[in-house]
C-alpha atoms as a PDB file:
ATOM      1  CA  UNK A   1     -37.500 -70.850   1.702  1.00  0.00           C
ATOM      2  CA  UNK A   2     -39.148 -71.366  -1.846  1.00  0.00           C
ATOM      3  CA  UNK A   3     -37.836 -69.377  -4.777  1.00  0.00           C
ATOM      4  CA  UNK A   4     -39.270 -68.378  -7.449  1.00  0.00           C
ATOM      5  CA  UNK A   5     -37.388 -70.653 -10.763  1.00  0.00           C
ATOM      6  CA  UNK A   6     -35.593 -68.651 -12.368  1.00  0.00           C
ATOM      7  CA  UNK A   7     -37.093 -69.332 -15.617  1.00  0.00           C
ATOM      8  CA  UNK A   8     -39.873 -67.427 -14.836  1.00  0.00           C
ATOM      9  CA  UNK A   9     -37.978 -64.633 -13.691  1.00  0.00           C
ATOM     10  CA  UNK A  10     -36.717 -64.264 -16.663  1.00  0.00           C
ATOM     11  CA  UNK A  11     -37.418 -60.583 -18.769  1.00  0.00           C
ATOM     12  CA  UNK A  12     -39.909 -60.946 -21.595  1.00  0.00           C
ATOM     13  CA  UNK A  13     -38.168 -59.552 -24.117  1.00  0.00           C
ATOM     14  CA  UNK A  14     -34.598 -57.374 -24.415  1.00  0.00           C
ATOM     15  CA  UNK A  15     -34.014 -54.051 -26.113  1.00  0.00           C
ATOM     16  CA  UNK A  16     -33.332 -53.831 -29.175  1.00  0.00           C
ATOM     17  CA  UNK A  17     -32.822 -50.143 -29.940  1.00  0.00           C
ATOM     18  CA  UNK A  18     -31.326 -47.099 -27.994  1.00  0.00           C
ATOM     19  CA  UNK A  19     -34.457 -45.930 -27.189  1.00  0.00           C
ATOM     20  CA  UNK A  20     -35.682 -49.381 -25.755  1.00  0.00           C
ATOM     21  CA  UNK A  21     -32.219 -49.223 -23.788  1.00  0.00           C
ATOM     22  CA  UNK A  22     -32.918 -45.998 -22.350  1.00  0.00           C
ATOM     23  CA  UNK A  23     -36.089 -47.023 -21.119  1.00  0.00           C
ATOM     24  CA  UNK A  24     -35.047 -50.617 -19.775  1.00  0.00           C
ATOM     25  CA  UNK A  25     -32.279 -47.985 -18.066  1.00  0.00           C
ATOM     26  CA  UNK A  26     -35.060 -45.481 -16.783  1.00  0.00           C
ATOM     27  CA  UNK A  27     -37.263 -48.788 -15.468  1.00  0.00           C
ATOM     28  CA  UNK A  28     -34.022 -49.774 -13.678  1.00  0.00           C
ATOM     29  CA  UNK A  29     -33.364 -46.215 -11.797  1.00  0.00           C
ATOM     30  CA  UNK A  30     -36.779 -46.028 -10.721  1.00  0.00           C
ATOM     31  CA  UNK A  31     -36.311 -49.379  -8.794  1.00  0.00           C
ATOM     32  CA  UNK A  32     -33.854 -48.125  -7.197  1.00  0.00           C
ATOM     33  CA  UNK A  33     -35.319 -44.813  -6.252  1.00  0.00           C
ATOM     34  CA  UNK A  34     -38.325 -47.014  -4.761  1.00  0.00           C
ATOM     35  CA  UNK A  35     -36.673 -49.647  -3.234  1.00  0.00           C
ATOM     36  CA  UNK A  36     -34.760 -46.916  -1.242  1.00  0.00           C
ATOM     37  CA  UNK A  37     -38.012 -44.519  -0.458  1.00  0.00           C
ATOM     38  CA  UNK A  38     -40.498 -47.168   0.060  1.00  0.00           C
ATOM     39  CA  UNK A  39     -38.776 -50.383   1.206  1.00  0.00           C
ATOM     40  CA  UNK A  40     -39.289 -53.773  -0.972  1.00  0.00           C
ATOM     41  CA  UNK A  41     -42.757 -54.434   0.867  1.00  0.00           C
ATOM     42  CA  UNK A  42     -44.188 -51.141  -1.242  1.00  0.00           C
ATOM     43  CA  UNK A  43     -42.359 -51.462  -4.427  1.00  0.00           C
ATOM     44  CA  UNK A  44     -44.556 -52.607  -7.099  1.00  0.00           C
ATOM     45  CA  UNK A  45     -44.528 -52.414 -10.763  1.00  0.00           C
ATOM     46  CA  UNK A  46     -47.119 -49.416 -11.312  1.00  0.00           C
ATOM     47  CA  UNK A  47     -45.223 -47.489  -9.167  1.00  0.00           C
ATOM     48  CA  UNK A  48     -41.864 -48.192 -10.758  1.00  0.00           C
ATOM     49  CA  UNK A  49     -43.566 -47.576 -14.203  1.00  0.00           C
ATOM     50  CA  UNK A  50     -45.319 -44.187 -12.565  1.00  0.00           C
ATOM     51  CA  UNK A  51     -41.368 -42.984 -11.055  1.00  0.00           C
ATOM     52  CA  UNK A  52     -39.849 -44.217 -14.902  1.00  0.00           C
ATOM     53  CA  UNK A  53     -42.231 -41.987 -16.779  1.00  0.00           C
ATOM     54  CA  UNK A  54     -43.308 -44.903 -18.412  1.00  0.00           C
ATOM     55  CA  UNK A  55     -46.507 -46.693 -19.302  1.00  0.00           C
ATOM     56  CA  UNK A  56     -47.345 -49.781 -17.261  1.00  0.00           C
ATOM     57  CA  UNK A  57     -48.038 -51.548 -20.900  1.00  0.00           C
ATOM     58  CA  UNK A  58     -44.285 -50.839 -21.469  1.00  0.00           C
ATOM     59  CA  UNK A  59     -43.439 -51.920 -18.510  1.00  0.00           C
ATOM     60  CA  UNK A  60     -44.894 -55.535 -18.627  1.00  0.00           C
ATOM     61  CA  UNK A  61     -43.071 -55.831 -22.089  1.00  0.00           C
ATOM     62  CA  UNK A  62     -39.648 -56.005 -20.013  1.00  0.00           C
ATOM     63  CA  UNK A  63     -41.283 -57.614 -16.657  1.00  0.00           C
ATOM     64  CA  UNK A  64     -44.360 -59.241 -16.479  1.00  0.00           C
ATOM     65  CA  UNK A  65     -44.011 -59.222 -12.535  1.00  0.00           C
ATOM     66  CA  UNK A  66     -42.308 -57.616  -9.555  1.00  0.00           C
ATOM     67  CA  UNK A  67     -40.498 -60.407  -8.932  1.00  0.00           C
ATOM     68  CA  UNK A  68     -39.294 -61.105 -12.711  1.00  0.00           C
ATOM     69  CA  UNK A  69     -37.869 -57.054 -11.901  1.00  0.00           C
ATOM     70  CA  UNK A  70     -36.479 -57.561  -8.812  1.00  0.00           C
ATOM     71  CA  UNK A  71     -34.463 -60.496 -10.145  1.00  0.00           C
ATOM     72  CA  UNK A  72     -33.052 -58.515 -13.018  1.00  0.00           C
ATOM     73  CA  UNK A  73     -31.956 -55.978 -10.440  1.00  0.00           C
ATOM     74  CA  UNK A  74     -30.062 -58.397  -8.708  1.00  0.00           C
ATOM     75  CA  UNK A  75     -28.326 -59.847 -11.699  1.00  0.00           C
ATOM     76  CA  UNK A  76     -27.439 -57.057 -12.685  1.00  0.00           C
ATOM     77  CA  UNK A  77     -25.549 -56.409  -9.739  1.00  0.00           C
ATOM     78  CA  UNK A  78     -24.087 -59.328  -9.923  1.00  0.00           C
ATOM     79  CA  UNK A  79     -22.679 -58.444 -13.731  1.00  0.00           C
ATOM     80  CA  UNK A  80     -21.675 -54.936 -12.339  1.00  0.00           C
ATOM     81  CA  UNK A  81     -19.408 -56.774  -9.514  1.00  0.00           C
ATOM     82  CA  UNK A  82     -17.482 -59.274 -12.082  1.00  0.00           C
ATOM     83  CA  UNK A  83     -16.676 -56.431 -14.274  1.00  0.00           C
ATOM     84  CA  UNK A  84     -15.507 -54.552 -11.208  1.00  0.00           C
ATOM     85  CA  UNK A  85     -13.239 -57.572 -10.610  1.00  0.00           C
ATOM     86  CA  UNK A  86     -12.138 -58.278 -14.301  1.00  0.00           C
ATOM     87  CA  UNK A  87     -11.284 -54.558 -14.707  1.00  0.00           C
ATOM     88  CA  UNK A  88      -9.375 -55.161 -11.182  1.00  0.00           C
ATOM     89  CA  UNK A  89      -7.477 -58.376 -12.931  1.00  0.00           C
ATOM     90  CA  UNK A  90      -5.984 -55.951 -15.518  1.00  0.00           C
ATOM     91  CA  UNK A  91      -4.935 -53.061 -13.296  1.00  0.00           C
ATOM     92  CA  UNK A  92      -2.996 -56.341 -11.399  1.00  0.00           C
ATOM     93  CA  UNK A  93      -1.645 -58.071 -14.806  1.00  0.00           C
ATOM     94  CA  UNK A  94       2.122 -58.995 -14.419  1.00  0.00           C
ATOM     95  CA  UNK A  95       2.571 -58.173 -10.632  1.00  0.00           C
ATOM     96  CA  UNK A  96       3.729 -60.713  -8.392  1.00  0.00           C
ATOM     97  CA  UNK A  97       1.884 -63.305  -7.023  1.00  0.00           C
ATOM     98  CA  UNK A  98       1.328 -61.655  -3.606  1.00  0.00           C
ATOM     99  CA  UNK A  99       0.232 -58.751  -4.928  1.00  0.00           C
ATOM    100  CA  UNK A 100      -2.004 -60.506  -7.487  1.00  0.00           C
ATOM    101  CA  UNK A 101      -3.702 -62.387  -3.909  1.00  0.00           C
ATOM    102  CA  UNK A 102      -3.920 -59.136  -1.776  1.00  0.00           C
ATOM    103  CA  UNK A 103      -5.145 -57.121  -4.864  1.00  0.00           C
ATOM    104  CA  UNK A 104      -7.749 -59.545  -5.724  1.00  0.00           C
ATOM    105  CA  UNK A 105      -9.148 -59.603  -1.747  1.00  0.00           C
ATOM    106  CA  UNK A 106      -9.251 -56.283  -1.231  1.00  0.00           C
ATOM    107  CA  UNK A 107     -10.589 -55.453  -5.181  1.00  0.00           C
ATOM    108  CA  UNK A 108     -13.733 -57.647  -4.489  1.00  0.00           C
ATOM    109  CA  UNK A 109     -14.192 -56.431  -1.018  1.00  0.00           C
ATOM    110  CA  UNK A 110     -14.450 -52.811  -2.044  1.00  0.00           C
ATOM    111  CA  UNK A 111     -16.591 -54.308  -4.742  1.00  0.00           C
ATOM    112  CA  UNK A 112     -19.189 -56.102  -1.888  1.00  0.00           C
ATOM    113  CA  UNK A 113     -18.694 -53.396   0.567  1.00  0.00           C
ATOM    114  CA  UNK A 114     -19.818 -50.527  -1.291  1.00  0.00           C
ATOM    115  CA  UNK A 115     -21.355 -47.589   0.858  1.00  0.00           C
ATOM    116  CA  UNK A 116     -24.021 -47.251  -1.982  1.00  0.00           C
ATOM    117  CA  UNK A 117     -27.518 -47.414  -0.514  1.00  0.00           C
ATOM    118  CA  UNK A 118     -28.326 -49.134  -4.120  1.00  0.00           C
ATOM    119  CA  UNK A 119     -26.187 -51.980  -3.639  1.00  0.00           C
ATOM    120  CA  UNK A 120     -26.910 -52.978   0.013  1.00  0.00           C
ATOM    121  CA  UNK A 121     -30.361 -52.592  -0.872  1.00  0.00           C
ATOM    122  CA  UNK A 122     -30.108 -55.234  -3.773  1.00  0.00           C
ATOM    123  CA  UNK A 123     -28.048 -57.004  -1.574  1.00  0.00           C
ATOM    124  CA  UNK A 124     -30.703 -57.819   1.144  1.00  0.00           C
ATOM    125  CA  UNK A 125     -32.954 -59.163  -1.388  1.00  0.00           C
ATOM    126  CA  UNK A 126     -30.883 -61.786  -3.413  1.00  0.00           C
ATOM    127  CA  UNK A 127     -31.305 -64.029  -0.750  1.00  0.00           C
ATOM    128  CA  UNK A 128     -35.200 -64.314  -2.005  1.00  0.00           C
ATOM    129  CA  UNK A 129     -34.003 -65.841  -5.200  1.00  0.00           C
ATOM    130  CA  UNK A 130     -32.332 -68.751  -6.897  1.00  0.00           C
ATOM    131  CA  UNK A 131     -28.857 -67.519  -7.491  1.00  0.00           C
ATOM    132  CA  UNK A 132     -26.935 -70.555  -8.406  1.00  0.00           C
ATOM    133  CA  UNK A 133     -26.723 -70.421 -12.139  1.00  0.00           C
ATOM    134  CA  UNK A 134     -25.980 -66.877 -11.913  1.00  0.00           C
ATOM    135  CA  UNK A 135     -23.279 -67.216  -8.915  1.00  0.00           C
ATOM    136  CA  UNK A 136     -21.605 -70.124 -11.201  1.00  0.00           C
ATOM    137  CA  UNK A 137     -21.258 -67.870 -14.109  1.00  0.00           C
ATOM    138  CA  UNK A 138     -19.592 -65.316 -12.280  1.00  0.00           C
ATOM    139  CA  UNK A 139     -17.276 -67.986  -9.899  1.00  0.00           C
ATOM    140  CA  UNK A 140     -16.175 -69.275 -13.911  1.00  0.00           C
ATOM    141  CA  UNK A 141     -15.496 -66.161 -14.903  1.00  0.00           C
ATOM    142  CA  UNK A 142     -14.010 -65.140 -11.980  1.00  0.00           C
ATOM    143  CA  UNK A 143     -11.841 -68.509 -11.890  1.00  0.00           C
ATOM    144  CA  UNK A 144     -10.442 -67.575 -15.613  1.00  0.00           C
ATOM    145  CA  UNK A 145      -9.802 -64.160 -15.176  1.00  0.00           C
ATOM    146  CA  UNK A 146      -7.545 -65.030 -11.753  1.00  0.00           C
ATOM    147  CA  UNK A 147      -5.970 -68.511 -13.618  1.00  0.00           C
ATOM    148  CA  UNK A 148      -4.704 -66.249 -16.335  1.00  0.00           C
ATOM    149  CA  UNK A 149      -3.476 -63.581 -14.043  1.00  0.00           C
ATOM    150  CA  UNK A 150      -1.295 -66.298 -12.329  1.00  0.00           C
ATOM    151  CA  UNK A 151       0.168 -67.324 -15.378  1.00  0.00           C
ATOM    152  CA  UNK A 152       1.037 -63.795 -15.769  1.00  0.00           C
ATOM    153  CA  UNK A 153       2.594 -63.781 -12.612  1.00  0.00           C
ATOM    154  CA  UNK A 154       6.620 -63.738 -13.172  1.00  0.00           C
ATOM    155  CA  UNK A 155       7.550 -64.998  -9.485  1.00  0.00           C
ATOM    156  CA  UNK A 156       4.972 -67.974  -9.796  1.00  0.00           C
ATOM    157  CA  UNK A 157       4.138 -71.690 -11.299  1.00  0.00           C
ATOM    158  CA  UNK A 158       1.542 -73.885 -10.224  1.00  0.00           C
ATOM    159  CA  UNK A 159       1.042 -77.830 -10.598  1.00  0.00           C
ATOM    160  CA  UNK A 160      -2.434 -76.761 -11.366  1.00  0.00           C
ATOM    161  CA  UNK A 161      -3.121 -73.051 -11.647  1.00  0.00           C
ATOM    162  CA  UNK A 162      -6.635 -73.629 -12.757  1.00  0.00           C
ATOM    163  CA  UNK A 163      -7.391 -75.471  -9.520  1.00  0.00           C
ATOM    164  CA  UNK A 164      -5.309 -72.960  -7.447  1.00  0.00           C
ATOM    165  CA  UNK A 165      -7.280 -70.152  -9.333  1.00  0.00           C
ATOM    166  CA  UNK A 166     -10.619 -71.668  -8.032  1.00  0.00           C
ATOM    167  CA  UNK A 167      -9.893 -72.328  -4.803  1.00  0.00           C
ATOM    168  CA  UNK A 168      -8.890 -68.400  -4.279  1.00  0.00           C
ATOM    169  CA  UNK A 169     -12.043 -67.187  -5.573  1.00  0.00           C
ATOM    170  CA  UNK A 170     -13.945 -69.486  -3.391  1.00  0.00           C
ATOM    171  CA  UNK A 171     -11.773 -67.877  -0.440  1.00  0.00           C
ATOM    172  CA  UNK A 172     -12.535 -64.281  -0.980  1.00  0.00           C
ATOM    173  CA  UNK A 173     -16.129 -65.122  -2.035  1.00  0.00           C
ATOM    174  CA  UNK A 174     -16.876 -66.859   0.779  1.00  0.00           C
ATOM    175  CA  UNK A 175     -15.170 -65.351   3.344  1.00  0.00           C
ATOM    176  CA  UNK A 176     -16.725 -61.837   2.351  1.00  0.00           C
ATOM    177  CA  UNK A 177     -19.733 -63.368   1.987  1.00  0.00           C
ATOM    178  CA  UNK A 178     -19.788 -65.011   5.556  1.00  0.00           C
ATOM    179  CA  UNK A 179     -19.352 -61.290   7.261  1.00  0.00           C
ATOM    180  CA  UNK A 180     -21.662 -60.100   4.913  1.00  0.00           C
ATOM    181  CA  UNK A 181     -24.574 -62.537   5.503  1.00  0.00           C
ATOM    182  CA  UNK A 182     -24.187 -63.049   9.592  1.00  0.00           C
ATOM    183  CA  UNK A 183     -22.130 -60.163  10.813  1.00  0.00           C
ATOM    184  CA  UNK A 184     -21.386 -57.174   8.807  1.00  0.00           C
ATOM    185  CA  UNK A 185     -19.801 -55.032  11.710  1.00  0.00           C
ATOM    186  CA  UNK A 186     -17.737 -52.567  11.338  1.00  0.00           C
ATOM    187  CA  UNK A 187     -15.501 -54.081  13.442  1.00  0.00           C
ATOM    188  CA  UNK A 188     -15.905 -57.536  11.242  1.00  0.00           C
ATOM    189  CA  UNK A 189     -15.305 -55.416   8.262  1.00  0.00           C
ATOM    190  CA  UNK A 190     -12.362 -53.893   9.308  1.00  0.00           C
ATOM    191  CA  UNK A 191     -10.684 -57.628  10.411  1.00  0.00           C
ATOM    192  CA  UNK A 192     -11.506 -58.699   7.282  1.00  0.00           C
ATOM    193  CA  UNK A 193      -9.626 -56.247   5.381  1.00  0.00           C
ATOM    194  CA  UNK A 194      -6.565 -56.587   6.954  1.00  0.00           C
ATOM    195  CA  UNK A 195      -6.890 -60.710   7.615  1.00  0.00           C
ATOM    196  CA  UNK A 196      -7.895 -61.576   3.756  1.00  0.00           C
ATOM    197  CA  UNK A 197      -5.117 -60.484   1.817  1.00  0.00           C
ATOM    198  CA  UNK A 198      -3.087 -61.952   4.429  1.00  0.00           C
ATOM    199  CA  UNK A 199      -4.689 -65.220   4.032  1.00  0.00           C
ATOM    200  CA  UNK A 200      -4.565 -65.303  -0.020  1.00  0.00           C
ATOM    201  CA  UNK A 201      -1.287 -64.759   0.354  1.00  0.00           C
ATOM    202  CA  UNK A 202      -0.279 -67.370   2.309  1.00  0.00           C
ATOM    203  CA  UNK A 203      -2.469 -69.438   0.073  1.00  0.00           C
ATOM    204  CA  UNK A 204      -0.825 -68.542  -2.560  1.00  0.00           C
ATOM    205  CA  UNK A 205       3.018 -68.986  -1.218  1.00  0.00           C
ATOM    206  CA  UNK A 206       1.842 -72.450  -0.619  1.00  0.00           C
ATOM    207  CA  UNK A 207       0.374 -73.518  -3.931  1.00  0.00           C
ATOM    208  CA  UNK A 208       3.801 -72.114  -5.410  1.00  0.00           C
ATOM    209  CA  UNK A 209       6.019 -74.537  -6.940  1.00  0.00           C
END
């Protein structure tokens, strides 16, 4: 598949004002609102700009393109999910460590699984574009918000927590990704839910010292 680089997905400019914000904001729910009445093939950037209430002259100031808007739709997903997870990491501070592994599964599978018709819309179309920069900000982020919640952790000490830290968000991301990607049935959901936590936990009674 060839993806668009991601430097020229990239917004022209970024608001600088409230009233800049709530326009970038109106651009953004119009997207939506298309994507979900129309379908991705029929989404273009007049008609996002007609839905916003906004000229199409203001509209190529943010995105020059549909797929420089699309993109930003996805990323921003992608920021909405790791600050549903860090706000999960401080509902979990100081529990034990098995807790801190199940709570972390089943925190970023609620975040992947919502029932929003938004977010499995934005879902199906990430795979069009180059994600990696963006998907290693979030797995760092992701990596240091779980290392320090370990270290929080007052049953717990690791030989190398950072490393241990990594290697559980790379379990829940990629199992949940897996289903997600090949075979989201409910059935496959429902497995999941109960066999994650189960497996971070035993991950994590492992990596104990």
């Amino acid at each position: 598949m060839n993806r668009p680089n991601p430097s020229f997905l990239k917004p022209r400019k970024a608001p600088q004002q409230a009233r800049s914000t709530a326009t970038l904001k109106a651009i953004h729910t119009a997207t939506i609102q298309v994507l979900i009445a129309e379908g991705v093939g029929r989404l273009t950037t007049a008609r996002v700009a007609e839905r916003a209430g906004v000229s199409i002259g203001t509209m190529y100031q943010y995105y020059p393109h549909k797929q420089a808007l699309l993109f930003a739709m996805v990323e921003q997903q992608l920021e909405t999910v790791a600050n549903f997870m860090l706000a999960a990491a401080e509902q979990l501070r100081g529990q034990d460590a098995a807790t801190v592994a199940e709570g972390l599964a089943l925190a970023w599978l609620n975040a992947k699984t919502s029932d929003s018709e938004a977010f499995q819309t934005l879902y199906g179309i990430a795979a069009e574009f180059d994600l990696q920069a963006s998907m290693g900000r979030v797995l760092g982020q992701m990596t240091e918000a779980f290392s320090s919640l370990l270290a929080a952790a007052p049953d717990a000490h690791f030989a190398d927590r950072d490393a241990v830290a990594f290697m559980l968000a790379v379990l829940i991301g990629g199992s949940v990704r897996m289903v997600l990607d090949a075979a989201a049935t409910p059935d496959n959901l429902a497995c999941l839910r109960q066999e994650l936590p189960r497996a971070c936990r035993a991950y994590i009674a492992t990596a104990r010292q």
